[in-house]
C-alpha atoms as a PDB file:
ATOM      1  CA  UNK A   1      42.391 -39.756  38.976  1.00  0.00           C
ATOM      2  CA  UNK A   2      40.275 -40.424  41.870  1.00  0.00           C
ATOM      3  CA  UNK A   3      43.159 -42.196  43.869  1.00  0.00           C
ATOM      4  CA  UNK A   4      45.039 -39.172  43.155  1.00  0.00           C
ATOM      5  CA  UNK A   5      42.273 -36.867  44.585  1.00  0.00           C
ATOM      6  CA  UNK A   6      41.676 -38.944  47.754  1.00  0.00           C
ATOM      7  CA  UNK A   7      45.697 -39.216  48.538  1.00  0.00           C
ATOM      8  CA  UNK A   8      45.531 -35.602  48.410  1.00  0.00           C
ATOM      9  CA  UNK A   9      43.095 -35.020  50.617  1.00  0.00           C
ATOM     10  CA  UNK A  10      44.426 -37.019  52.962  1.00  0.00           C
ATOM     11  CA  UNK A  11      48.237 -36.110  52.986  1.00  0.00           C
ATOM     12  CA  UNK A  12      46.052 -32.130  53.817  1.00  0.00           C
ATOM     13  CA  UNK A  13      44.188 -33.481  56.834  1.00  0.00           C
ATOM     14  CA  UNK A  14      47.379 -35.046  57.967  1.00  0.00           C
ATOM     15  CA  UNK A  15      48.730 -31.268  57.540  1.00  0.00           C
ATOM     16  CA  UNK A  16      46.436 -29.593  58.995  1.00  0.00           C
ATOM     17  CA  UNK A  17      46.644 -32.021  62.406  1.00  0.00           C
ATOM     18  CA  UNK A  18      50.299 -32.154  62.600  1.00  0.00           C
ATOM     19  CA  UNK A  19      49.805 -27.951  62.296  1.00  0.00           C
ATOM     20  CA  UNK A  20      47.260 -28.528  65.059  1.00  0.00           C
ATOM     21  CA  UNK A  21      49.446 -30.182  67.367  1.00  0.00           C
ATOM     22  CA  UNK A  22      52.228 -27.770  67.272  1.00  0.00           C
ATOM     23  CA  UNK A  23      52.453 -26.175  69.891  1.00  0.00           C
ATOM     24  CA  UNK A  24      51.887 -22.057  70.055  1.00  0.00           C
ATOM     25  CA  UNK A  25      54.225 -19.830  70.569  1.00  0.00           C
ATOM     26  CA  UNK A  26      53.505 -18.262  74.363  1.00  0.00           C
ATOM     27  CA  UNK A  27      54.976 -15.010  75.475  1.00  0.00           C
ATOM     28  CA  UNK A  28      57.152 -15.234  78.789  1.00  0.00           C
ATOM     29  CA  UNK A  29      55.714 -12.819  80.849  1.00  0.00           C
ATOM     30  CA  UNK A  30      58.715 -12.334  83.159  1.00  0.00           C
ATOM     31  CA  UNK A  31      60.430 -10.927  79.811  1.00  0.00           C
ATOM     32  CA  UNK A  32      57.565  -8.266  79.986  1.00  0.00           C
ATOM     33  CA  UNK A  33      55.315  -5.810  82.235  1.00  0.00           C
ATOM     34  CA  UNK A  34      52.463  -7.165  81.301  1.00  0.00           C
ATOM     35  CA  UNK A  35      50.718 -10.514  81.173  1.00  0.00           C
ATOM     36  CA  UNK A  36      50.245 -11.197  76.827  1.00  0.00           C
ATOM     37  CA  UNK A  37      46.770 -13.104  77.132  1.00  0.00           C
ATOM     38  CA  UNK A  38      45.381 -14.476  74.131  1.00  0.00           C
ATOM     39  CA  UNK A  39      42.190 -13.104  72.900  1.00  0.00           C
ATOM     40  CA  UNK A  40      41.533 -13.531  69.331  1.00  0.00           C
ATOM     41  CA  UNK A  41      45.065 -14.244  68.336  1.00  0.00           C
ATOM     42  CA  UNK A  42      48.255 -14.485  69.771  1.00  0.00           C
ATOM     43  CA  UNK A  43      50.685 -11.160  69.600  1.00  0.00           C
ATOM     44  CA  UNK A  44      54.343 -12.232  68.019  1.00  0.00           C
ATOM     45  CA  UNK A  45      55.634  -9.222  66.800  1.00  0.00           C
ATOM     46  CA  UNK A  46      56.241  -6.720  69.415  1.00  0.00           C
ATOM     47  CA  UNK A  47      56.235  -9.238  72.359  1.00  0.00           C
ATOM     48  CA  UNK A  48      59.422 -10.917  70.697  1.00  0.00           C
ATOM     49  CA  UNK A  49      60.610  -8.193  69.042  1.00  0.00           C
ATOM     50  CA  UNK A  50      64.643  -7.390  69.345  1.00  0.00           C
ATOM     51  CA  UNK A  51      65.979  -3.650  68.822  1.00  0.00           C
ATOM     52  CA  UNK A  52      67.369  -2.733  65.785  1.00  0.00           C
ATOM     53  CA  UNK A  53      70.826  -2.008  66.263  1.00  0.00           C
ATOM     54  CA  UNK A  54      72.150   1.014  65.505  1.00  0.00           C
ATOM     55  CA  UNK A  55      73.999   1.725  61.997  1.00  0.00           C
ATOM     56  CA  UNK A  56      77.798   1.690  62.021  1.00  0.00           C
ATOM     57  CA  UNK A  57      79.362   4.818  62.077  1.00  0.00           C
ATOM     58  CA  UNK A  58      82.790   5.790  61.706  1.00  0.00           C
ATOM     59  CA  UNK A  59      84.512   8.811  63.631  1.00  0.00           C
ATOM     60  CA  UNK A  60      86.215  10.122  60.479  1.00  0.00           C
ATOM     61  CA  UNK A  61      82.603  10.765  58.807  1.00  0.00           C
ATOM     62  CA  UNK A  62      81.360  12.489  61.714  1.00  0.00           C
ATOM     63  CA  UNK A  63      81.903  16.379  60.446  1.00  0.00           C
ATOM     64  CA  UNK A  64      79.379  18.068  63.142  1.00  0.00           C
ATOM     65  CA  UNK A  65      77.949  16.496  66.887  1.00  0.00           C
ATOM     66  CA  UNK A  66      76.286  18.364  69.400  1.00  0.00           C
ATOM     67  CA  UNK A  67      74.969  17.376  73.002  1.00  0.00           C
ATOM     68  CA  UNK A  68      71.125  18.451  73.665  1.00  0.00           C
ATOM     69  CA  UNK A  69      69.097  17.907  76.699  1.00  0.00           C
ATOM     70  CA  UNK A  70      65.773  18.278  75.448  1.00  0.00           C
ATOM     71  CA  UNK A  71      62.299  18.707  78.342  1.00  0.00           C
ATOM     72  CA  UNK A  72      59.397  16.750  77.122  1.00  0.00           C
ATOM     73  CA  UNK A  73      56.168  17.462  78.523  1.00  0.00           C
ATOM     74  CA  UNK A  74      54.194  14.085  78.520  1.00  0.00           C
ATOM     75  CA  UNK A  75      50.722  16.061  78.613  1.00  0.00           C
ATOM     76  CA  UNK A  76      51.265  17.135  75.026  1.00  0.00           C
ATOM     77  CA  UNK A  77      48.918  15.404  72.321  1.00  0.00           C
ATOM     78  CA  UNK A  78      52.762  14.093  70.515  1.00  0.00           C
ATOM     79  CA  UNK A  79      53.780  12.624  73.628  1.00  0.00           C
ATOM     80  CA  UNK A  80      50.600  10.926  75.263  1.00  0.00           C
ATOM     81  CA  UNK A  81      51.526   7.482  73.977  1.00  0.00           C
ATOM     82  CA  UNK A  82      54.069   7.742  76.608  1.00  0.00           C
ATOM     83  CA  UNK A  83      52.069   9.387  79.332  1.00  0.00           C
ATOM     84  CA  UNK A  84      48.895   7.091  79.161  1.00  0.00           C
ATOM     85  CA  UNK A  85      47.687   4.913  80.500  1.00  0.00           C
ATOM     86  CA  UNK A  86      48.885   5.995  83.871  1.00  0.00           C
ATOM     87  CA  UNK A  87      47.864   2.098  85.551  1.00  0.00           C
ATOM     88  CA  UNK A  88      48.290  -0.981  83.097  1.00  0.00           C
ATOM     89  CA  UNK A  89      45.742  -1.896  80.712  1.00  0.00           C
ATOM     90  CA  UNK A  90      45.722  -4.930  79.447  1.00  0.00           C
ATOM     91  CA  UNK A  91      48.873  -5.059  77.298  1.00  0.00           C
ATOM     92  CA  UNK A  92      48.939  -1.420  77.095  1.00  0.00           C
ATOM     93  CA  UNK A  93      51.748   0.270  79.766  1.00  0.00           C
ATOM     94  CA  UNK A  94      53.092   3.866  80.096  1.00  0.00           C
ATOM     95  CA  UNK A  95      56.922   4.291  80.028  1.00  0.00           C
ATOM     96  CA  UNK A  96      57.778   4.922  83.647  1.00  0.00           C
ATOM     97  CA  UNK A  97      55.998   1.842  84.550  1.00  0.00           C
ATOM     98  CA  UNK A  98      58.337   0.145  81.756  1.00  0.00           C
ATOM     99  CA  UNK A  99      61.424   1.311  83.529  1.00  0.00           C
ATOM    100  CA  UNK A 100      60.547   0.653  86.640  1.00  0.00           C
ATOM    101  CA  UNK A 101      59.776  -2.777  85.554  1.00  0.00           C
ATOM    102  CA  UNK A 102      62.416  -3.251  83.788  1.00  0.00           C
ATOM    103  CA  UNK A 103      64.623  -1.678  86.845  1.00  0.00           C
ATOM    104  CA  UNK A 104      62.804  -4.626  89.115  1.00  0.00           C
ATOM    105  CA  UNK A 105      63.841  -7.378  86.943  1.00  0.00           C
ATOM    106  CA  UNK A 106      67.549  -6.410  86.633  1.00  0.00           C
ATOM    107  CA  UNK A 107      67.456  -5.498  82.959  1.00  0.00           C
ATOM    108  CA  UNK A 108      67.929  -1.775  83.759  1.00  0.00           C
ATOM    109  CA  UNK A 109      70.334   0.369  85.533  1.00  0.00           C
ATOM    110  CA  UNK A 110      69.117   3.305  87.561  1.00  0.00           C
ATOM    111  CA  UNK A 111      71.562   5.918  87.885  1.00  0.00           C
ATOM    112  CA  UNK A 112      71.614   8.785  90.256  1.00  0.00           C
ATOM    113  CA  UNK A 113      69.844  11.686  88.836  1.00  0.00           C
ATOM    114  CA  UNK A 114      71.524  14.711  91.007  1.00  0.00           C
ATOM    115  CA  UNK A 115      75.047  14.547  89.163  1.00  0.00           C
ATOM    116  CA  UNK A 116      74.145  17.077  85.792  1.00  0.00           C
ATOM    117  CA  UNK A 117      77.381  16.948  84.389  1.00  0.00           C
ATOM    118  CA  UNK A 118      77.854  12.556  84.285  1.00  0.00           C
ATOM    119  CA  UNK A 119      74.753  10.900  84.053  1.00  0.00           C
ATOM    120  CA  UNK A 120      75.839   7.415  84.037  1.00  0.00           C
ATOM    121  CA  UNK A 121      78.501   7.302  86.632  1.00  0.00           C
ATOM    122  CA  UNK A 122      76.633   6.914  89.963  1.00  0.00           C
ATOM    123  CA  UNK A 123      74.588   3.738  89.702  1.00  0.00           C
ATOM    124  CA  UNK A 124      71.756   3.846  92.824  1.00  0.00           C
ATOM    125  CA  UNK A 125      69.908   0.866  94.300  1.00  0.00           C
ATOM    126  CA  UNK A 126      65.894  -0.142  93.442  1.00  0.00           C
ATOM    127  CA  UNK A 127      65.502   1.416  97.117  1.00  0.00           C
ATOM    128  CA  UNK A 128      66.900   5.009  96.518  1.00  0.00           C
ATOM    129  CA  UNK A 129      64.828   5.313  93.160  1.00  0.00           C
ATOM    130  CA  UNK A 130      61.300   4.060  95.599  1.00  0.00           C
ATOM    131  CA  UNK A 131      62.507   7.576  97.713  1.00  0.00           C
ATOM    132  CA  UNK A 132      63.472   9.348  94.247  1.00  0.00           C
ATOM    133  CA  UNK A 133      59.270   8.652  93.350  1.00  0.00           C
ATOM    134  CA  UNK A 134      57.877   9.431  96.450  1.00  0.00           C
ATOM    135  CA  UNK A 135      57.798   5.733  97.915  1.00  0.00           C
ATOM    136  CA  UNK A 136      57.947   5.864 102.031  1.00  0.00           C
ATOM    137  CA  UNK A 137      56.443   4.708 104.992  1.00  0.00           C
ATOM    138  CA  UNK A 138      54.294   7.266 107.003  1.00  0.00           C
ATOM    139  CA  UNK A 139      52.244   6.908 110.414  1.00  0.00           C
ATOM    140  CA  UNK A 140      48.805   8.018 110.878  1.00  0.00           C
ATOM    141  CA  UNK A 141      46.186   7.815 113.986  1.00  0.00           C
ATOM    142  CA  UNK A 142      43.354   6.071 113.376  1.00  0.00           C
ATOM    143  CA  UNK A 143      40.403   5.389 115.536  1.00  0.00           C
ATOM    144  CA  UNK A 144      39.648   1.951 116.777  1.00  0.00           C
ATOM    145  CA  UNK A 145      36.132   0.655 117.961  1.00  0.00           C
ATOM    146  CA  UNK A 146      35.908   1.785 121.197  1.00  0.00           C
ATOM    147  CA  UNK A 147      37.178   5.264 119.782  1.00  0.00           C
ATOM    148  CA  UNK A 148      40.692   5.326 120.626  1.00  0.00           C
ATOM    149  CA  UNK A 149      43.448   6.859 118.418  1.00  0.00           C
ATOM    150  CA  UNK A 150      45.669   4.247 117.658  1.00  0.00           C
ATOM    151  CA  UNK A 151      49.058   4.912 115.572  1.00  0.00           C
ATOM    152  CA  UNK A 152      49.251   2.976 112.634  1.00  0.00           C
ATOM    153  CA  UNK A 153      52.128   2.265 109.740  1.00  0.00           C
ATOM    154  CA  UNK A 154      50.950   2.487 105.822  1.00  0.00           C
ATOM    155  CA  UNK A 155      53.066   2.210 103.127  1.00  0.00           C
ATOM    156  CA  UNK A 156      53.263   4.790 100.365  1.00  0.00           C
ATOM    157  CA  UNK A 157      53.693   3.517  96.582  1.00  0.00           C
ATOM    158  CA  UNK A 158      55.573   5.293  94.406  1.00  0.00           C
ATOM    159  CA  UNK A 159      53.769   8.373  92.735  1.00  0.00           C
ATOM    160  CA  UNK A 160      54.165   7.701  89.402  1.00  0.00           C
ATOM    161  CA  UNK A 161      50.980   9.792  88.197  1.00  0.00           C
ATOM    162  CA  UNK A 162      53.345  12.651  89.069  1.00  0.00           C
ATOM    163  CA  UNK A 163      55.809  11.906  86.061  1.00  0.00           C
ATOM    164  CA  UNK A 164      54.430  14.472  83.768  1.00  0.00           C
ATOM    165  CA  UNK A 165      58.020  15.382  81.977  1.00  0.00           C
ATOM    166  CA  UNK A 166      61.210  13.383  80.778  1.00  0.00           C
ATOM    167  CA  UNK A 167      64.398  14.970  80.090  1.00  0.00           C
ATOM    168  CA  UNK A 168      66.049  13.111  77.548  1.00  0.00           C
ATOM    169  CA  UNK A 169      69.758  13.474  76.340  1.00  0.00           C
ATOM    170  CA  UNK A 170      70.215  13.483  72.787  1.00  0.00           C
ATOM    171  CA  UNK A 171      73.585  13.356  70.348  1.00  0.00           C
ATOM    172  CA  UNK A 172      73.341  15.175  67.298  1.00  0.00           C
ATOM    173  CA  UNK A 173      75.558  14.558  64.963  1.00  0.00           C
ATOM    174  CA  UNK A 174      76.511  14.773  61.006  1.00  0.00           C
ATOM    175  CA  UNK A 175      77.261  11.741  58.814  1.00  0.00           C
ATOM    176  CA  UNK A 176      79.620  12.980  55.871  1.00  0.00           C
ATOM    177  CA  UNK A 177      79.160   9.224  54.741  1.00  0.00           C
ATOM    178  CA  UNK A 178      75.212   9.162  53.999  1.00  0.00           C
ATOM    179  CA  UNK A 179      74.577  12.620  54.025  1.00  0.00           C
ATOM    180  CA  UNK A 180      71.976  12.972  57.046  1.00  0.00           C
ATOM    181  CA  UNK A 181      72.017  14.766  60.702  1.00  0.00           C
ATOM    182  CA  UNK A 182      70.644  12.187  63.333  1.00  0.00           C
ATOM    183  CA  UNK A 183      69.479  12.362  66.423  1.00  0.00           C
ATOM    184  CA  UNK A 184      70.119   9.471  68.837  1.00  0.00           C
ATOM    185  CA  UNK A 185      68.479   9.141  72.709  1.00  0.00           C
ATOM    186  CA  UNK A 186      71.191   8.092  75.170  1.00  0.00           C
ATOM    187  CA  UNK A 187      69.379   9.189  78.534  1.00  0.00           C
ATOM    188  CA  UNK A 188      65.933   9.400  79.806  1.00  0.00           C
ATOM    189  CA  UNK A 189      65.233  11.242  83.337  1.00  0.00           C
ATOM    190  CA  UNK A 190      61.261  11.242  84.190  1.00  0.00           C
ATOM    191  CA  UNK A 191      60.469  14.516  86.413  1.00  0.00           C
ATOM    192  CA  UNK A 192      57.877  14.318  88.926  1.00  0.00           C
ATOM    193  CA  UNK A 193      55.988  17.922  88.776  1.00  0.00           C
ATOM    194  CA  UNK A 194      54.273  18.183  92.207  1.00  0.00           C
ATOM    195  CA  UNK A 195      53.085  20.765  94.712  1.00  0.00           C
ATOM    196  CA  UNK A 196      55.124  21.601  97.507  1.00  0.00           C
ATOM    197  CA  UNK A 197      52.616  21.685  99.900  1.00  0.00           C
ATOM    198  CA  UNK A 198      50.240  18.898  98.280  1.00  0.00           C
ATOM    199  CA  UNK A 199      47.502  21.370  97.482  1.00  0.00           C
ATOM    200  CA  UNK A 200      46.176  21.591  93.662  1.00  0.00           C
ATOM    201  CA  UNK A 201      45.641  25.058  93.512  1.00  0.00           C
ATOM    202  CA  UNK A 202      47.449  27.971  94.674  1.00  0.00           C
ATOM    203  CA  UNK A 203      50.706  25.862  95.527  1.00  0.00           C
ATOM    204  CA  UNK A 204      54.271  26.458  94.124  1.00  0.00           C
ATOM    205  CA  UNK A 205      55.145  23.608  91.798  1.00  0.00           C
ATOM    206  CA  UNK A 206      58.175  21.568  92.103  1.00  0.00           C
ATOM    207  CA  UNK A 207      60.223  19.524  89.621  1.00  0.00           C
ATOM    208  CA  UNK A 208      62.360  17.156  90.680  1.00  0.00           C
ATOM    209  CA  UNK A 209      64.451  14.181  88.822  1.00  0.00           C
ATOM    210  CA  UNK A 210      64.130  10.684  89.198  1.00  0.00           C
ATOM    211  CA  UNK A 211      66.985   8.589  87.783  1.00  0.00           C
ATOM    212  CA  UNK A 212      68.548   8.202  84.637  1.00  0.00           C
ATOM    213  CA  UNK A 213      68.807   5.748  82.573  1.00  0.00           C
ATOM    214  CA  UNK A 214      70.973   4.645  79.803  1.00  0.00           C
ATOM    215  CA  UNK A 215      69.391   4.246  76.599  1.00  0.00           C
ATOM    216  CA  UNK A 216      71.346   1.503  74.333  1.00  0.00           C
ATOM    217  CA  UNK A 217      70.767  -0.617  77.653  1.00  0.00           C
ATOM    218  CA  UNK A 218      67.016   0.025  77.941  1.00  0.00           C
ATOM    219  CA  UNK A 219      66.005  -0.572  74.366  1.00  0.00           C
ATOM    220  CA  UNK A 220      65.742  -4.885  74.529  1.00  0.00           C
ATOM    221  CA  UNK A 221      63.100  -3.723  77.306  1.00  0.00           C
ATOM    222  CA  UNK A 222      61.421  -1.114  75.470  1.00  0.00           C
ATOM    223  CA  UNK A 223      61.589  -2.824  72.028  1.00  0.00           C
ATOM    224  CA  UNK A 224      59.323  -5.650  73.635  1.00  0.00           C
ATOM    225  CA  UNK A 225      56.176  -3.460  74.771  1.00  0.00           C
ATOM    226  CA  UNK A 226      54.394  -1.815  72.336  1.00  0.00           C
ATOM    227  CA  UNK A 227      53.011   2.214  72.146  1.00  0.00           C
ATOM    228  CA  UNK A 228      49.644   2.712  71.468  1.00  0.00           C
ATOM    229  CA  UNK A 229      48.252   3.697  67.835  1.00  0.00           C
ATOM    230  CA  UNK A 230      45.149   5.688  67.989  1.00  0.00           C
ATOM    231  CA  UNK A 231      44.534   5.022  64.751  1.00  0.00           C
ATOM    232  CA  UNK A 232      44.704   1.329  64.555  1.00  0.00           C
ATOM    233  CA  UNK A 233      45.367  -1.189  67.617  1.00  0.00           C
ATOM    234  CA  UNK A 234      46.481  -3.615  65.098  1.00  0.00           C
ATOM    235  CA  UNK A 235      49.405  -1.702  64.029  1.00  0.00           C
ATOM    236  CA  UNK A 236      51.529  -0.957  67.173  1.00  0.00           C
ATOM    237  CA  UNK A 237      54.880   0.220  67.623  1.00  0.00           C
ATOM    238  CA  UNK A 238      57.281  -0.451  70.389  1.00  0.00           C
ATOM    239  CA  UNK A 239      59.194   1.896  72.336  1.00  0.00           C
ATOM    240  CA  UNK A 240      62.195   1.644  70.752  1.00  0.00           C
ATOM    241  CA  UNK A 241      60.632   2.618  67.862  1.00  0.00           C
ATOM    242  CA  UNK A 242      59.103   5.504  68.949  1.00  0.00           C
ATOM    243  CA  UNK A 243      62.360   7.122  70.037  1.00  0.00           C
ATOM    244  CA  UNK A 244      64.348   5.974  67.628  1.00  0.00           C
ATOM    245  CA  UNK A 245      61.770   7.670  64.729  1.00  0.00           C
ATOM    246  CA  UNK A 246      62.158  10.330  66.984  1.00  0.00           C
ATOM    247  CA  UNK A 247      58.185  11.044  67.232  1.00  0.00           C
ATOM    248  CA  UNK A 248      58.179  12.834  70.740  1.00  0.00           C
ATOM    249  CA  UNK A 249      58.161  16.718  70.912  1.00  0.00           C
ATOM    250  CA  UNK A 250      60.094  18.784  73.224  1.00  0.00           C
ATOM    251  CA  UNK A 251      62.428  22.037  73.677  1.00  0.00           C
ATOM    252  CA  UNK A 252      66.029  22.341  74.109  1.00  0.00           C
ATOM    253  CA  UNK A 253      67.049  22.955  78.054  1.00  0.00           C
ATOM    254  CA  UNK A 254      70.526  22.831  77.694  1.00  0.00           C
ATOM    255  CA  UNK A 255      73.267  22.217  75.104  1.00  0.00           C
ATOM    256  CA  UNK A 256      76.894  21.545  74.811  1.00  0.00           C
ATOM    257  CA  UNK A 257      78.813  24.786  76.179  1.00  0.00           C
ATOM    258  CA  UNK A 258      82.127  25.564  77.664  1.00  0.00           C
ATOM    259  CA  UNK A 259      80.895  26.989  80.608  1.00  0.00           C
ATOM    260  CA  UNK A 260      80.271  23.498  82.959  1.00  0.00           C
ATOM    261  CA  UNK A 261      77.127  22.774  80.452  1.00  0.00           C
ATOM    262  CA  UNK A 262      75.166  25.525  81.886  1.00  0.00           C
ATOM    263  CA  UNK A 263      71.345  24.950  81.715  1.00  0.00           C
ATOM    264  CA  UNK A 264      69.463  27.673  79.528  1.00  0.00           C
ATOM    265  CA  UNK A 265      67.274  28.446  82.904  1.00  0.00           C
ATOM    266  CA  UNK A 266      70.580  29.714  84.022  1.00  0.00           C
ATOM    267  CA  UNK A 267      71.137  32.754  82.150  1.00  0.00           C
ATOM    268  CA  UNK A 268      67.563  33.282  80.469  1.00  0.00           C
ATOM    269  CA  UNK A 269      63.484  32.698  82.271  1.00  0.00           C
ATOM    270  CA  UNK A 270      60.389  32.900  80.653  1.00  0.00           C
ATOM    271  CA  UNK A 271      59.770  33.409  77.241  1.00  0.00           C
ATOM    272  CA  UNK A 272      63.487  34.613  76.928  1.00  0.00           C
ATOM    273  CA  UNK A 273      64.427  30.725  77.488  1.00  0.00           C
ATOM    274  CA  UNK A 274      61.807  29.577  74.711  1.00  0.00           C
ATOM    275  CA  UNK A 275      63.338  32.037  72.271  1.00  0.00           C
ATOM    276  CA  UNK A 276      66.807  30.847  73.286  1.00  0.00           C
ATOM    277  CA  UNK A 277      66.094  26.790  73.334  1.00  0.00           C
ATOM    278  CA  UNK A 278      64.315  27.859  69.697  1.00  0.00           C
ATOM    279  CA  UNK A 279      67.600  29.982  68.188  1.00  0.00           C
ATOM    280  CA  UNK A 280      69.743  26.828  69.351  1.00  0.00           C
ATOM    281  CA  UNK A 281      67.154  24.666  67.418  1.00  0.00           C
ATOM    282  CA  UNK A 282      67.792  27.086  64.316  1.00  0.00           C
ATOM    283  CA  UNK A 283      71.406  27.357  64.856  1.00  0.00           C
ATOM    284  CA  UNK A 284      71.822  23.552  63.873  1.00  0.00           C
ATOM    285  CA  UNK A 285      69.076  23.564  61.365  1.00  0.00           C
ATOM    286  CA  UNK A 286      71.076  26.484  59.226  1.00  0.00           C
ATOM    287  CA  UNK A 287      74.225  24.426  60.055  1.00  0.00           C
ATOM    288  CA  UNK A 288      72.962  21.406  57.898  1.00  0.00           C
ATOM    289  CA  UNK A 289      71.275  23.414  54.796  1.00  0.00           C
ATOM    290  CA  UNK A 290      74.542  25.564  54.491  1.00  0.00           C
ATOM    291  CA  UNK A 291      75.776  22.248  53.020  1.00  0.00           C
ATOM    292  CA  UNK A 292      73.274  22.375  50.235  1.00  0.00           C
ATOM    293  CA  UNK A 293      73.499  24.387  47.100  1.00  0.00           C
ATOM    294  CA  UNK A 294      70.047  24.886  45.449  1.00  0.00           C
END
């Protein structure tokens, strides 16, 4: 019985060395924005996390679809997981760093955000999205020792503290087959919001798009960094996830029209264009309970 004990023991120590030896798993950081360090253990599930591709669907079950451009405003409580944090931290990254990111390391596409009625057509280069945020070289006069003003170069970064909106395009659709009205993301356009004059106060403010960017080709970036849970850090989801569960809040700008897609702002300002982008909203909310008898 003893022999038996000892063997035991032994054929577990072996275990546990041969476990010891294996090497762990490390996180490529050129897949990623950020460097994954390990501090108490290492991070698997986000880091090598693939999207999760979206469910089959056949064009004979679609019985309803609908094209939405929806404005987010990232300084809304929903939608601070992707406003924050506005420089890296740690692990942590804000969306509009992601893209650009993933823009730098070929994964993305940026495509040229003045054409409203194709979004994808016009691909643009790394260089033209740089002048898109803001990114330029600029000469000042600057005083040298003996007091002379001497004309220097500096380079501008890219103001991405001014992305405080996203337009995203949406397809709403009905599925006959499981009985459910989705909504799936196919474009994202951050908006810088910016004086014209570069005063805070008493300026007009400016909007002004970015670049778009196709969705089903951003996800494998976005499904690898993860949004930040206020609640628990230990409990993260990724991107992807957060669009795909649809957790952002926004209103309707535009929809699907026969006259050249027309923006709401077009025909309605103010509060008349809330109470229009909210009767569009109820419009395909009655569509879907019609179906129901209760």
């Amino acid at each position: 019985m003893k022999r038996i004990i000892v063997l035991g023991l032994s054929l577990l120590a072996v275990a546990g060395n041969l476990s010891a030896q294996q090497p762990e798993a490390k996180v490529d950081s050129s897949t990623t924005a950020v460097d994954y360090k390990i501090e108490v253990y290492q991070k698997e599930n986000i880091p090598f996390k693939a999207p999760i591709p979206y469910a089959y669907v056949r064009e004979a079950d679609v019985m309803f679809e609908k094209t939405v451009w929806r404005m987010v405003d990232l300084r809304e409580k929903q939608n601070l997981p992707l406003y924050y944090p506005t420089a890296p931290i740690g692990s942590r990254v804000n969306l509009v760093n992601l893209l650009l990111k993933g823009i730098e390391s070929g994964e993305i596409t940026p495509y040229d955000p003045g054409d409203d009625y194709n979004e994808f057509s016009h691909k643009i280069t790394p260089a033209e999205v740089d002048q898109y945020f803001g990114a330029k070289r600029d000469t000042i006069d600057v005083a040298d020792e003996e007091g002379n003003m001497v004309r220097q170069i500096r380079d501008i970064a890219r103001r991405t503290d001014e992305i405080k909106r996203i337009l995203i395009k949406e397809k709403i659709y009905f599925d006959k087959k499981h009985s459910i009205l989705n909504r799936v993301v196919i474009g994202i356009c951050p908006i810088r919001v910016y004086s014209r004059d570069g005063a805070e106060d008493g300026a007009q403010v400016e909007m002004m798009k970015t670049m778009w960017v196709y969705m089903p080709e951003a996800r494998k970036v976005l499904s690898r960094h993860p949004v930040f849970n206020r609640f628990n850090d230990a409990q993260n989801i990724s991107f992807d996830d957060f669009f795909m569960q649809n957790r952002y809040s926004g209103h309707i700008s535009k929809v699907s029209n026969v006259y050249n897609n027309r923006d709401i702002a077009e025909y309605a300002s103010g509060i008349d264009a809330l109470y229009e982008a909210k009767r569009i909203e109820d419009e395909i909310f009655d569509w879907e309970q019609d179906l129901w008898e209760y």
